[in-house]
C-alpha atoms as a PDB file:
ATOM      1  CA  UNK A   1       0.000   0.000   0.000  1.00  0.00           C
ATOM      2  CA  UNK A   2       1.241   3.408  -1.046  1.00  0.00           C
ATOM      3  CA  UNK A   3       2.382   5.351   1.359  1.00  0.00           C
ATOM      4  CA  UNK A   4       0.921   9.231   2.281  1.00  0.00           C
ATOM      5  CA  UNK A   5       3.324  11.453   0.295  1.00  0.00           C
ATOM      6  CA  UNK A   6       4.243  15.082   2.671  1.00  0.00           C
ATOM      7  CA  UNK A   7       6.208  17.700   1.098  1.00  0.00           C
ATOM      8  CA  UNK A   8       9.433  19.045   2.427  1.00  0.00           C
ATOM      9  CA  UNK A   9      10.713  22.614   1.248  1.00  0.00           C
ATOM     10  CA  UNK A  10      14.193  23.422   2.300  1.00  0.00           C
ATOM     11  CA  UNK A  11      14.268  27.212   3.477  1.00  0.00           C
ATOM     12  CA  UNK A  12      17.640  27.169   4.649  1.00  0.00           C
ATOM     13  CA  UNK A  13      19.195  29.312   1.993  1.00  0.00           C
ATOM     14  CA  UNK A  14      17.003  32.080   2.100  1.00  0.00           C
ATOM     15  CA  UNK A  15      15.595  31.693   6.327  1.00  0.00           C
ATOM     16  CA  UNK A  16      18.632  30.367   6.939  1.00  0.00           C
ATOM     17  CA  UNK A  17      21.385  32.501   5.382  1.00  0.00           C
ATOM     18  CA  UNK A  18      19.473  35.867   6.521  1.00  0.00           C
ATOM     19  CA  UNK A  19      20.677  36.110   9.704  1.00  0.00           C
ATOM     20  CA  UNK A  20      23.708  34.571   9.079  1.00  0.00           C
ATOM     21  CA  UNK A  21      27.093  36.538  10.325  1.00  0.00           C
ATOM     22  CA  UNK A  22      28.917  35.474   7.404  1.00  0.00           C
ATOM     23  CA  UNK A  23      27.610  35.299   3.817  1.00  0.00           C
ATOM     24  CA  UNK A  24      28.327  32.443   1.683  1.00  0.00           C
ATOM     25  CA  UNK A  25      30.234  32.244  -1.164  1.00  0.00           C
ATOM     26  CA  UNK A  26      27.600  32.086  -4.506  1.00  0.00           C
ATOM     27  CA  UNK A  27      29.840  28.796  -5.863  1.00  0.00           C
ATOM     28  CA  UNK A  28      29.028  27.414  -2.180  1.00  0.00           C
ATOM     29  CA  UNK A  29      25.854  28.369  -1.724  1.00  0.00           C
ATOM     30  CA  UNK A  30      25.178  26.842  -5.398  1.00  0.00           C
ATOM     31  CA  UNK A  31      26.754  23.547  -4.435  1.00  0.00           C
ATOM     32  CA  UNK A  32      25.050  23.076  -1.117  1.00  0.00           C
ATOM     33  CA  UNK A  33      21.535  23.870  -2.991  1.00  0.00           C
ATOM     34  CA  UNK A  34      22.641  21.343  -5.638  1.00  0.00           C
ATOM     35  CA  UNK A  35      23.342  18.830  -2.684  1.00  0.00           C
ATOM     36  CA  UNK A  36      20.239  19.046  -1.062  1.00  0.00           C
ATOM     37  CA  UNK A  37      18.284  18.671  -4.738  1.00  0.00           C
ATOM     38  CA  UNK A  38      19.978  15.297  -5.205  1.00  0.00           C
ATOM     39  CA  UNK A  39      18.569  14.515  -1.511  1.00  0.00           C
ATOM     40  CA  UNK A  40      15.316  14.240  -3.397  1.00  0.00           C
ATOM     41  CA  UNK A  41      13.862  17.185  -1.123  1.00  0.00           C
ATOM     42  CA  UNK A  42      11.063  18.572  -4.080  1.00  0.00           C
ATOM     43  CA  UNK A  43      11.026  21.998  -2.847  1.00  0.00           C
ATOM     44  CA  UNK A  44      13.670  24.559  -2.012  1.00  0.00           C
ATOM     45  CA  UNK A  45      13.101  28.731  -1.464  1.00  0.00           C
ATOM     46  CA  UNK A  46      16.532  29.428  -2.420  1.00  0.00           C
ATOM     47  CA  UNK A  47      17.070  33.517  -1.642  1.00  0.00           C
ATOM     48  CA  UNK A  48      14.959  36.994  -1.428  1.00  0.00           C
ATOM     49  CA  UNK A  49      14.556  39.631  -3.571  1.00  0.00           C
ATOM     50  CA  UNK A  50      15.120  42.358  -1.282  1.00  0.00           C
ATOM     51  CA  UNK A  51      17.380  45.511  -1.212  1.00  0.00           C
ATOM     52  CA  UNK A  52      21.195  44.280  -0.380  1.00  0.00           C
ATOM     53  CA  UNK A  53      21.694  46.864   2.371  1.00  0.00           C
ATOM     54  CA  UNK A  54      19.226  45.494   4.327  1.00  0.00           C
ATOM     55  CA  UNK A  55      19.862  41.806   3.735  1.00  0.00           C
ATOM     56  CA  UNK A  56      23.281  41.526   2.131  1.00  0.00           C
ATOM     57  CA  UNK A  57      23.286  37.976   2.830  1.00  0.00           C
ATOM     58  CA  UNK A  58      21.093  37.859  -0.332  1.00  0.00           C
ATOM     59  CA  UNK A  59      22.438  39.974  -2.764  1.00  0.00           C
ATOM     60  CA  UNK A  60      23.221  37.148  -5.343  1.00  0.00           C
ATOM     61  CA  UNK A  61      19.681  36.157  -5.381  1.00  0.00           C
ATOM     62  CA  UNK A  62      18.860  36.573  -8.881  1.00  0.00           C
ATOM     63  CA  UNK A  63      22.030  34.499  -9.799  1.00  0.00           C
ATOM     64  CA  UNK A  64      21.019  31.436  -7.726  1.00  0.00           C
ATOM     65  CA  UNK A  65      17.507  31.500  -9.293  1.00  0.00           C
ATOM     66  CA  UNK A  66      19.530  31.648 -12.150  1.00  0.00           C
ATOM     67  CA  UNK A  67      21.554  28.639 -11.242  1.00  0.00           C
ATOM     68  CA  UNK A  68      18.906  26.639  -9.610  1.00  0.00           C
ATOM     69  CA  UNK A  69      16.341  26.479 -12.408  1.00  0.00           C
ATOM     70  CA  UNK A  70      18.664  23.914 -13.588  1.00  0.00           C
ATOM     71  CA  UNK A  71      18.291  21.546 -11.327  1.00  0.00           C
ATOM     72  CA  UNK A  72      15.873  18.733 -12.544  1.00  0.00           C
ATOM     73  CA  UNK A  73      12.613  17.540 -10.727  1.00  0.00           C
ATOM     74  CA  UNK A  74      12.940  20.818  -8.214  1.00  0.00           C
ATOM     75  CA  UNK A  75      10.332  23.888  -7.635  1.00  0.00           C
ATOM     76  CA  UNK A  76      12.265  27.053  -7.439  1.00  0.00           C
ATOM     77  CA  UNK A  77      10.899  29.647  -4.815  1.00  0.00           C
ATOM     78  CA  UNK A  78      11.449  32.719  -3.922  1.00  0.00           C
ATOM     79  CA  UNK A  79      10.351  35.405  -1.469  1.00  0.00           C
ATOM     80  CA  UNK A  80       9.763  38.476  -2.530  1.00  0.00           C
ATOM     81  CA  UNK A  81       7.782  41.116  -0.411  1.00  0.00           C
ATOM     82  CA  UNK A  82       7.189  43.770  -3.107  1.00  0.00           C
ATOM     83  CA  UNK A  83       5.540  43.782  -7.243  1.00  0.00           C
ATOM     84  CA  UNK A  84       9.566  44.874  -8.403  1.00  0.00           C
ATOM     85  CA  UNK A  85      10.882  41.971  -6.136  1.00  0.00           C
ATOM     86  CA  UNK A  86       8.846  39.348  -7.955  1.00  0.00           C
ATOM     87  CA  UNK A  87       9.361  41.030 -11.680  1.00  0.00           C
ATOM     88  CA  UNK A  88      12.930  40.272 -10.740  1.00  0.00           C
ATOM     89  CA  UNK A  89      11.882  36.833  -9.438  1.00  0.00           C
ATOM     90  CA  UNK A  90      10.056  36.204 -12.397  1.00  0.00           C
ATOM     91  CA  UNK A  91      12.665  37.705 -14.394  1.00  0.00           C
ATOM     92  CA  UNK A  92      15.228  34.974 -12.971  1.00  0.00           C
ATOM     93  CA  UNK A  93      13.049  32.071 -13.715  1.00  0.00           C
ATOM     94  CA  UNK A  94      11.244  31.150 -10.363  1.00  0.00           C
ATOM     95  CA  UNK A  95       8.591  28.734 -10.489  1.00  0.00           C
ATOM     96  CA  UNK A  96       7.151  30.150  -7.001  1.00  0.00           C
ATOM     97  CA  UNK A  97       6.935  33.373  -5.560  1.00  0.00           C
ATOM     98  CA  UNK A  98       6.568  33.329  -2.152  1.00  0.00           C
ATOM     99  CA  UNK A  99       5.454  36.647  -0.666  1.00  0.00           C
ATOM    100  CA  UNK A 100       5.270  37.869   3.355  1.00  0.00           C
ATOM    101  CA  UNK A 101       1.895  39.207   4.692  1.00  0.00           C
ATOM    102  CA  UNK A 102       2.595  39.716   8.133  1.00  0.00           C
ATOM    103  CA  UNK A 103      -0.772  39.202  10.715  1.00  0.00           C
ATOM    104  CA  UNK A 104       0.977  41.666  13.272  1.00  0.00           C
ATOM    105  CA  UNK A 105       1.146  45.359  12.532  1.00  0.00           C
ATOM    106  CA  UNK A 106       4.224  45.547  14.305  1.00  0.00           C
ATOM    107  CA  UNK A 107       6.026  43.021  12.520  1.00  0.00           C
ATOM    108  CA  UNK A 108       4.254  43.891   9.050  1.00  0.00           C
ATOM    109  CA  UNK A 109       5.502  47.841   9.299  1.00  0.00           C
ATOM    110  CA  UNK A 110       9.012  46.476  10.155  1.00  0.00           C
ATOM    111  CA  UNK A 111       8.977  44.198   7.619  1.00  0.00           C
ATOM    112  CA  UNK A 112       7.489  45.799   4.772  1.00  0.00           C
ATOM    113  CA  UNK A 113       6.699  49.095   5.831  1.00  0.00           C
ATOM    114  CA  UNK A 114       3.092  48.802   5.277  1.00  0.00           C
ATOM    115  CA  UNK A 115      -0.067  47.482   7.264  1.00  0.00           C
ATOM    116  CA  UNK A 116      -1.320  43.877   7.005  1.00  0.00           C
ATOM    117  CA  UNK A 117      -3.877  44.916   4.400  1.00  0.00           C
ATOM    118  CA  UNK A 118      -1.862  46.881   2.675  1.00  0.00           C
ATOM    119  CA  UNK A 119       0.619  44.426   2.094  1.00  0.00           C
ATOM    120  CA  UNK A 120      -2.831  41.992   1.254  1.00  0.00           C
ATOM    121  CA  UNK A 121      -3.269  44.610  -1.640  1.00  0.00           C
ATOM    122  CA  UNK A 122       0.421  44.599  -2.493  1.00  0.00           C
ATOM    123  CA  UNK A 123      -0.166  40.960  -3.242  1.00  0.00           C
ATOM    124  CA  UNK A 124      -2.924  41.577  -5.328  1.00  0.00           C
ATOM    125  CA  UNK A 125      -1.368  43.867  -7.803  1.00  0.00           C
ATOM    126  CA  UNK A 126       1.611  40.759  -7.838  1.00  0.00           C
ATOM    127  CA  UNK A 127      -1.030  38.388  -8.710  1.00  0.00           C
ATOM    128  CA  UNK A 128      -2.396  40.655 -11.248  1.00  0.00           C
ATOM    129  CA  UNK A 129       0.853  41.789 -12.972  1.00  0.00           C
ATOM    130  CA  UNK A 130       2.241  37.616 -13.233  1.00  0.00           C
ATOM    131  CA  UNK A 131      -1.419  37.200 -14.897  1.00  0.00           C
ATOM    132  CA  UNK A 132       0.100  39.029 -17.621  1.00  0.00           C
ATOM    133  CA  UNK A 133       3.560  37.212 -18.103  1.00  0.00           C
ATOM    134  CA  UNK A 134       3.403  34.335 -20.807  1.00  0.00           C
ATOM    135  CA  UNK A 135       5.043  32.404 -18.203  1.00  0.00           C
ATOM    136  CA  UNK A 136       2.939  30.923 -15.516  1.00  0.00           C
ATOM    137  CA  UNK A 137       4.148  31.569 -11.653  1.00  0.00           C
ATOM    138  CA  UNK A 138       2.649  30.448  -8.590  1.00  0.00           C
ATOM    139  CA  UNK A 139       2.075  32.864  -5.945  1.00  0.00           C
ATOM    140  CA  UNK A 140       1.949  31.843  -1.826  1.00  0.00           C
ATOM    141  CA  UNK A 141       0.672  34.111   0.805  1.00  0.00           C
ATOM    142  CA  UNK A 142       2.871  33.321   3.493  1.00  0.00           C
ATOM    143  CA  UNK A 143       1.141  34.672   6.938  1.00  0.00           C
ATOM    144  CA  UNK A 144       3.933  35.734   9.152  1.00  0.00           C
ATOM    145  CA  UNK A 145       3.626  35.959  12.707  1.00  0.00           C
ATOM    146  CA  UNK A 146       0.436  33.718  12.846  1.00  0.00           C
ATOM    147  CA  UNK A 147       1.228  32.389  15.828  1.00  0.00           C
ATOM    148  CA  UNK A 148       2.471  35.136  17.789  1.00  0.00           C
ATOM    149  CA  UNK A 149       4.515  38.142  17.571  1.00  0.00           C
ATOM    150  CA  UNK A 150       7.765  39.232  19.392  1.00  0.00           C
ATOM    151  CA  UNK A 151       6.532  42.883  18.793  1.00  0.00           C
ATOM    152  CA  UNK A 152       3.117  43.073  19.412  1.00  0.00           C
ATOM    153  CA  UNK A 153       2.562  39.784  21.559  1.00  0.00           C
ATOM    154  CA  UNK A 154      -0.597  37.706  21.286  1.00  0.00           C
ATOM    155  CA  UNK A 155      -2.093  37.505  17.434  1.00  0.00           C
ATOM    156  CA  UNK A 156      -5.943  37.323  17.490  1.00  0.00           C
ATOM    157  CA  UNK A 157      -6.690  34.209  15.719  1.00  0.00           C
ATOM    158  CA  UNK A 158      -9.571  36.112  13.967  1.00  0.00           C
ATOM    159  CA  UNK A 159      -6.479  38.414  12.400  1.00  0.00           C
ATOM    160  CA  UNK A 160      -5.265  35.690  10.977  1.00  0.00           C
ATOM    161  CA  UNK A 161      -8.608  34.357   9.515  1.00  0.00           C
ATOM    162  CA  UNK A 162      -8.609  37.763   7.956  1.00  0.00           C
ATOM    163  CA  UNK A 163      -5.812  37.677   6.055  1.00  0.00           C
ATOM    164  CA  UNK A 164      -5.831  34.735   4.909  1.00  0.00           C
ATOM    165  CA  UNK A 165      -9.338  35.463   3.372  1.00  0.00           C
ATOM    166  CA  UNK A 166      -7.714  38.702   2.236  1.00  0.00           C
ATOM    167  CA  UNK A 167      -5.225  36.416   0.141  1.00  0.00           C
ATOM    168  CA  UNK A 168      -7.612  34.610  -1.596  1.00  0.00           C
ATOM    169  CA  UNK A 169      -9.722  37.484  -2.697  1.00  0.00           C
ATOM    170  CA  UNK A 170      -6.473  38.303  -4.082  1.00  0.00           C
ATOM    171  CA  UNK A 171      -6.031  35.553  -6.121  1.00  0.00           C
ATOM    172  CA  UNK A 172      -2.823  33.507  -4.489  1.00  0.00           C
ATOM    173  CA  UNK A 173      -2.548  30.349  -5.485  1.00  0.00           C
ATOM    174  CA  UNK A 174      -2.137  28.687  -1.613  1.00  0.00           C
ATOM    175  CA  UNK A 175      -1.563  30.023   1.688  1.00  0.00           C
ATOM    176  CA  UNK A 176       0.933  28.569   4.554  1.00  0.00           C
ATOM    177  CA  UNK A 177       0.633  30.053   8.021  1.00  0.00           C
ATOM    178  CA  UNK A 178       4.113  31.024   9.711  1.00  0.00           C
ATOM    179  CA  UNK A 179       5.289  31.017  13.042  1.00  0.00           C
ATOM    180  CA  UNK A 180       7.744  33.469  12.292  1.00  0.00           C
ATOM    181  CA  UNK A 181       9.020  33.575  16.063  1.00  0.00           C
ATOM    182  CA  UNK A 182       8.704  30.381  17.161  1.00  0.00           C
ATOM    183  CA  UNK A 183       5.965  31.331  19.917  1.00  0.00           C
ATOM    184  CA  UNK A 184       3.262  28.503  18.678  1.00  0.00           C
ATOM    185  CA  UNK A 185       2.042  25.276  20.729  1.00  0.00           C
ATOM    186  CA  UNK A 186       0.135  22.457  19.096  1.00  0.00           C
ATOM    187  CA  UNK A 187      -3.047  23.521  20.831  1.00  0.00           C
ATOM    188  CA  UNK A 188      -2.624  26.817  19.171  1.00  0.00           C
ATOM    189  CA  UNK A 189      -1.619  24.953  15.748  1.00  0.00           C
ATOM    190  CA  UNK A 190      -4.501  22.947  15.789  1.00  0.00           C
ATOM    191  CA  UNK A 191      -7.172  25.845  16.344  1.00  0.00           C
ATOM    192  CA  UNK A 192      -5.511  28.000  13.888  1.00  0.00           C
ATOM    193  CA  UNK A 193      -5.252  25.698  11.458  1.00  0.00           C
ATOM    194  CA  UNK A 194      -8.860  24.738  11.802  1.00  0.00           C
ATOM    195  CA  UNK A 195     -10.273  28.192  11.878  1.00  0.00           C
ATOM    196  CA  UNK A 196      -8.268  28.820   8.963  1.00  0.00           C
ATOM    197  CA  UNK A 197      -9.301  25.906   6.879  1.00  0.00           C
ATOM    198  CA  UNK A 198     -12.920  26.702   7.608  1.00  0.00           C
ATOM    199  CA  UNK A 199     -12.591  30.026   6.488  1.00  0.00           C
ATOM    200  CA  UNK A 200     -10.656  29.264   2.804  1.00  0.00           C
ATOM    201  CA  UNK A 201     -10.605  25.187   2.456  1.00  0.00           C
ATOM    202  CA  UNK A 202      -7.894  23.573   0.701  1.00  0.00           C
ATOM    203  CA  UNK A 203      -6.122  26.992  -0.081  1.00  0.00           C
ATOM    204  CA  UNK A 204      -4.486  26.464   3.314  1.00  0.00           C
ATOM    205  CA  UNK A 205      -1.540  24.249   1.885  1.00  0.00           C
ATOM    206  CA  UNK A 206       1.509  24.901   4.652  1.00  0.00           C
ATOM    207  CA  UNK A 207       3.210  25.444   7.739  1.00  0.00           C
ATOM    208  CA  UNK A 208       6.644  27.468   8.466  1.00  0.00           C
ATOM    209  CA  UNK A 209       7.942  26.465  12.104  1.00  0.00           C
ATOM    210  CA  UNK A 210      10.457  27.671  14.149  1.00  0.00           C
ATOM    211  CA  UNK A 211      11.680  26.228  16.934  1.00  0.00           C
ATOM    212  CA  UNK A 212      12.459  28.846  19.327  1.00  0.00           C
ATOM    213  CA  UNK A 213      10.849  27.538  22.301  1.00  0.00           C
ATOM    214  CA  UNK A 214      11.718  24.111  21.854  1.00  0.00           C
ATOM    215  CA  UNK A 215       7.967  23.072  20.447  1.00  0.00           C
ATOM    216  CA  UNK A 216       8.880  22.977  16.616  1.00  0.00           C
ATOM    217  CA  UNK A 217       8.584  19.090  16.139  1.00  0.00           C
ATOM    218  CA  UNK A 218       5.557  18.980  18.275  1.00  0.00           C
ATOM    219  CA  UNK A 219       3.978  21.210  16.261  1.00  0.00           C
ATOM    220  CA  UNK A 220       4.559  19.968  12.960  1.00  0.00           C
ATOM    221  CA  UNK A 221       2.962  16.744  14.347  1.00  0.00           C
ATOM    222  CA  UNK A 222      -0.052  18.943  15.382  1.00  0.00           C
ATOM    223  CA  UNK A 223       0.072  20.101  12.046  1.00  0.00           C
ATOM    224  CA  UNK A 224      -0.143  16.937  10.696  1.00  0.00           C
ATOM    225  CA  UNK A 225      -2.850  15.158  13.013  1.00  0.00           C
ATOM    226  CA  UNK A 226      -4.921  17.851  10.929  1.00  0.00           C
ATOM    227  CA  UNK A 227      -4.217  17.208   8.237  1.00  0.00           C
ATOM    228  CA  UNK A 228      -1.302  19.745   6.883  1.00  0.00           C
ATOM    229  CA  UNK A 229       0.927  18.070   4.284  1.00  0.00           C
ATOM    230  CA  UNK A 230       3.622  20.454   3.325  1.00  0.00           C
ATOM    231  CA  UNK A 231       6.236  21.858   5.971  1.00  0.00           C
ATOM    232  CA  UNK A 232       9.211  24.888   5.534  1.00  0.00           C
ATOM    233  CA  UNK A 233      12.121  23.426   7.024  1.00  0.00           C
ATOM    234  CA  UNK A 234      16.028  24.411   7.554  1.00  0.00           C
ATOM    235  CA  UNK A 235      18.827  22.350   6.908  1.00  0.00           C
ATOM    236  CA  UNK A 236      21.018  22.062  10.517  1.00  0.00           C
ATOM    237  CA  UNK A 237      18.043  24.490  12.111  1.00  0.00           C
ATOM    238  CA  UNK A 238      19.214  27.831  10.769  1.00  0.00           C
ATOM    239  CA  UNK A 239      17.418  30.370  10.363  1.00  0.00           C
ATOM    240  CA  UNK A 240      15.296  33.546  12.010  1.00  0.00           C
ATOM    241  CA  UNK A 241      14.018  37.130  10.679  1.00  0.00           C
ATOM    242  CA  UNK A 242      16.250  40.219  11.077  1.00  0.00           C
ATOM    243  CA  UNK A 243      12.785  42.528  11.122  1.00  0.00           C
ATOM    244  CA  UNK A 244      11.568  39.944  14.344  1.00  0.00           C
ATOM    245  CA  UNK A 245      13.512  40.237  17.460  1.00  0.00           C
ATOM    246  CA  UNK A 246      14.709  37.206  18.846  1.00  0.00           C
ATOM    247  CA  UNK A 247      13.482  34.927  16.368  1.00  0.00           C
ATOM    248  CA  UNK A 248      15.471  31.839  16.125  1.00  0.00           C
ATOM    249  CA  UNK A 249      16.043  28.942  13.856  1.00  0.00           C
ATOM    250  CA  UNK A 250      13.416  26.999  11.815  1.00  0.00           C
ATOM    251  CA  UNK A 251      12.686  23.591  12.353  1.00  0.00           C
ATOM    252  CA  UNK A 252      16.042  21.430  11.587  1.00  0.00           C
ATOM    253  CA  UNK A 253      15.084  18.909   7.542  1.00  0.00           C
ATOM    254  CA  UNK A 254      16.821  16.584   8.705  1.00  0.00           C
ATOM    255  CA  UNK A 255      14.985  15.484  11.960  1.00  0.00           C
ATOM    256  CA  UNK A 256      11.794  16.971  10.384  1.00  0.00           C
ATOM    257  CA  UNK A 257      12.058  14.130   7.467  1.00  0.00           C
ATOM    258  CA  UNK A 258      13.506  11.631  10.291  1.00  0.00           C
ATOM    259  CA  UNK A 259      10.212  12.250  12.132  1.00  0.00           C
ATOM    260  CA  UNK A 260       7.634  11.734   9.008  1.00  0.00           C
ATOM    261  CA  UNK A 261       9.395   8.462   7.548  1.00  0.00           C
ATOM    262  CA  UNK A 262       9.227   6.993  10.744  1.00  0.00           C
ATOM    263  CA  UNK A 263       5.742   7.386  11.022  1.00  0.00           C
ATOM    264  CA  UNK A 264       5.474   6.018   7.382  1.00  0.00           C
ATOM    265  CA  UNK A 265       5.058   9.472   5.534  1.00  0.00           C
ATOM    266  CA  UNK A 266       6.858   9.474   2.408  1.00  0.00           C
ATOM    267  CA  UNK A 267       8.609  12.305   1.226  1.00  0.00           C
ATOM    268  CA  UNK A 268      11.079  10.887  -1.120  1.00  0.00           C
ATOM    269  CA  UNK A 269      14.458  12.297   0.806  1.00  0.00           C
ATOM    270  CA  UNK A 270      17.122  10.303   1.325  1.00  0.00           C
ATOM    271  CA  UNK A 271      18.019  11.257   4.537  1.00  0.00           C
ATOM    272  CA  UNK A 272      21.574  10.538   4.723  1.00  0.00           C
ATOM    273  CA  UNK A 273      22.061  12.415   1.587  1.00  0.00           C
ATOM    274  CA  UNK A 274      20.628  14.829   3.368  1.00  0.00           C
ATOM    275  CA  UNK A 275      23.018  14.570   6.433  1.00  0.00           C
ATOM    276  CA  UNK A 276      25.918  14.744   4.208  1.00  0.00           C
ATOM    277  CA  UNK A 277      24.850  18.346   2.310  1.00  0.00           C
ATOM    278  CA  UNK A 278      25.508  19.749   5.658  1.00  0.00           C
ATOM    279  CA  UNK A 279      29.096  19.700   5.035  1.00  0.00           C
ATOM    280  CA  UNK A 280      29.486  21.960   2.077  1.00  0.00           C
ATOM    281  CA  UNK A 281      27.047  24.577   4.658  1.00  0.00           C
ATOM    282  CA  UNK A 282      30.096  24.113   7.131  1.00  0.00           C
ATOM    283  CA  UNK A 283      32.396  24.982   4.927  1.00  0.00           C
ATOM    284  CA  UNK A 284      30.495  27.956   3.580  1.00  0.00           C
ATOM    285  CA  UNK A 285      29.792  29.336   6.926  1.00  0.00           C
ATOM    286  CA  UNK A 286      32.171  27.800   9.453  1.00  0.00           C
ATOM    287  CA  UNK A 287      31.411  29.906  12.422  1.00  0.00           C
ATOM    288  CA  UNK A 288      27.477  29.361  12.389  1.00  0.00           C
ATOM    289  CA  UNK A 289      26.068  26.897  14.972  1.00  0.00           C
ATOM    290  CA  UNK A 290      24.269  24.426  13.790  1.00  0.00           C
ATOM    291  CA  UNK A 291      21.474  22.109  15.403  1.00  0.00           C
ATOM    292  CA  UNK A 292      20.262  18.760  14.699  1.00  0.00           C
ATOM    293  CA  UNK A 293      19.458  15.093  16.584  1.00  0.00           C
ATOM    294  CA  UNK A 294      19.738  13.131  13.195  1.00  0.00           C
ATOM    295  CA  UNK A 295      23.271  14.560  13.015  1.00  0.00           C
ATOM    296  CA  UNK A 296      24.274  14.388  16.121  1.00  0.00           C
ATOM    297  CA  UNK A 297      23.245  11.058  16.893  1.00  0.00           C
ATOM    298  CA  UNK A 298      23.030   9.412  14.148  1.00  0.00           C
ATOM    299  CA  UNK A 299      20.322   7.631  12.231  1.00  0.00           C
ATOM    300  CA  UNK A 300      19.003   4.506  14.803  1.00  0.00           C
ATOM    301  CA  UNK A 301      19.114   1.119  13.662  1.00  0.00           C
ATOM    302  CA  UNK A 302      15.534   0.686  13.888  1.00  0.00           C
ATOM    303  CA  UNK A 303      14.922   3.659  11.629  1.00  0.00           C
ATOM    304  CA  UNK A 304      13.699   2.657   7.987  1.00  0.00           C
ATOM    305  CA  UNK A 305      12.274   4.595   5.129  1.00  0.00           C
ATOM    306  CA  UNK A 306       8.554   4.595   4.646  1.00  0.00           C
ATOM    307  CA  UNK A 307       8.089   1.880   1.890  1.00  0.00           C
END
């Protein structure tokens, strides 16, 4: 019997490069996205189009779209939080565009300089201007901060309910709900997720954990018992938002994928492939720590892949 297929998308080198101290070299930061492609992960957001003073870490952005597009059997994403970041995005050749709507004023006027609703609109004129391009892109609403904010505290789930609804009127083509600071619980994941779901069905596709308060795992699983089937993760756990203070790494692939095949998920990674791309991110950025149980103690011998 075939197993339940989940989708993986590796965030590290965009989430995980941003806050980075060092900025890898474009050859290394091509090679490691190359290694984690031939780990069979389907997915992987591989920069941001945003102004290199403010992120520097992803100034070569366009080039690693470039680079990427390449790859075979692989969905190129990338964020961009603005109409002239995803005409460059486009411009590049991504297949996704993944843009922030932040839930949280705080957040969203440190992020983007706008409201929540303005950035909703922001999307919308996206939306509309790909419509035009002979080349079909996919658009995600990605909800920052739906879980709580390290700005403005506790997010009313109703917030979230409304701009997610927000997204859809504008035409995205899925939504994923972040927890940009790693503040969520599974209680919380499961009610948010639900009210969500009730309010815009199957256009709820994703979640984006962090795992600041140790809870990541936990509530990924939450995510799963209802029924969520496509996580953000971070090879080694890097990862965190320079506009969110005190945000911390995203969940870590590695266990992530551990975690699903051992419950019999599929998602088609070879984990030890996997494992082993975290070598060529320790040589591009040898002074960033790096997290992981897979890694650090290896893969049990009771572990096999879902079948």
């Amino acid at each position: 019997m075939a197993k339940e297929h989940v989708i993986v998308c590796e965030v590290g080198p965009r989430d995980g490069l941003q806050m980075a101290k060092t900025i890898m070299p474009t050859a290394t930061k091509t090679r490691w996205i190359a290694a984690i492609a031939a780990a069979g992960v389907p997915e992987i957001e591989v920069g941001s189009f945003v102004p290199a003073r403010l992120i520097p870490q992803m100034a070569d952005t366009a080039e690693i779209v470039r680079r990427a597009v390449l790859l075979p059997r692989v969905v190129v994403v990338a964020l961009a939080p603005n109409l002239r970041g995803a005409q460059d995005a486009y411009a590049a050749g991504a297949h996704r565009v993944s843009v922030p709507v932040s839930v949280s004023e705080g957040h969203s006027r440190a992020n983007t300089n706008r409201s929540p609703m303005e950035q909703v609109a922001e999307v919308g004129r996206i939306v509309a201007w790909l419509g035009t391009q002979p080349r079909r892109v996919e658009v995600e609403g990605a909800c920052s901060t739906s879980f709580g904010c390290s700005i403005d505290g506790a997010v009313p789930e109703a917030n979230v309910v409304r701009v997610a609804e927000g997204l859809v009127a504008a035409g995205v083509d899925g939504i994923g709900l972040a927890d940009t600071v790693g503040y969520g619980h599974p209680a919380q994941i499961r009610s948010v997720v639900r009210a969500v779901r009730a309010a815009i069905g199957d256009k709820l596709e994703g979640l984006h954990l962090h795992d600041t308060m140790g809870l990541g795992l936990a509530n990924a699983l939450a995510g799963l018992e209802e029924g969520i089937r496509n996580f953000d993760a971070s090879l080694a756990g890097l990862g965190g938002c320079p506009f969110a203070p005190g945000a911390s790494g995203n969940i870590v692939t590695e266990d992530l994928v551990f975690m699903l095949e051992s419950m019999g998920f599929d998602t088609g990674i070879d984990i030890e492939r996997l494992v082993a791309a975290r070598a060529i991110l320790a040589e591009g950025l040898p002074n960033e720590p790096v997290h992981g149980a897979v890694s650090r103690a290896g893969l049990p011998r009771t572990f096999r892949m879902a079948a």
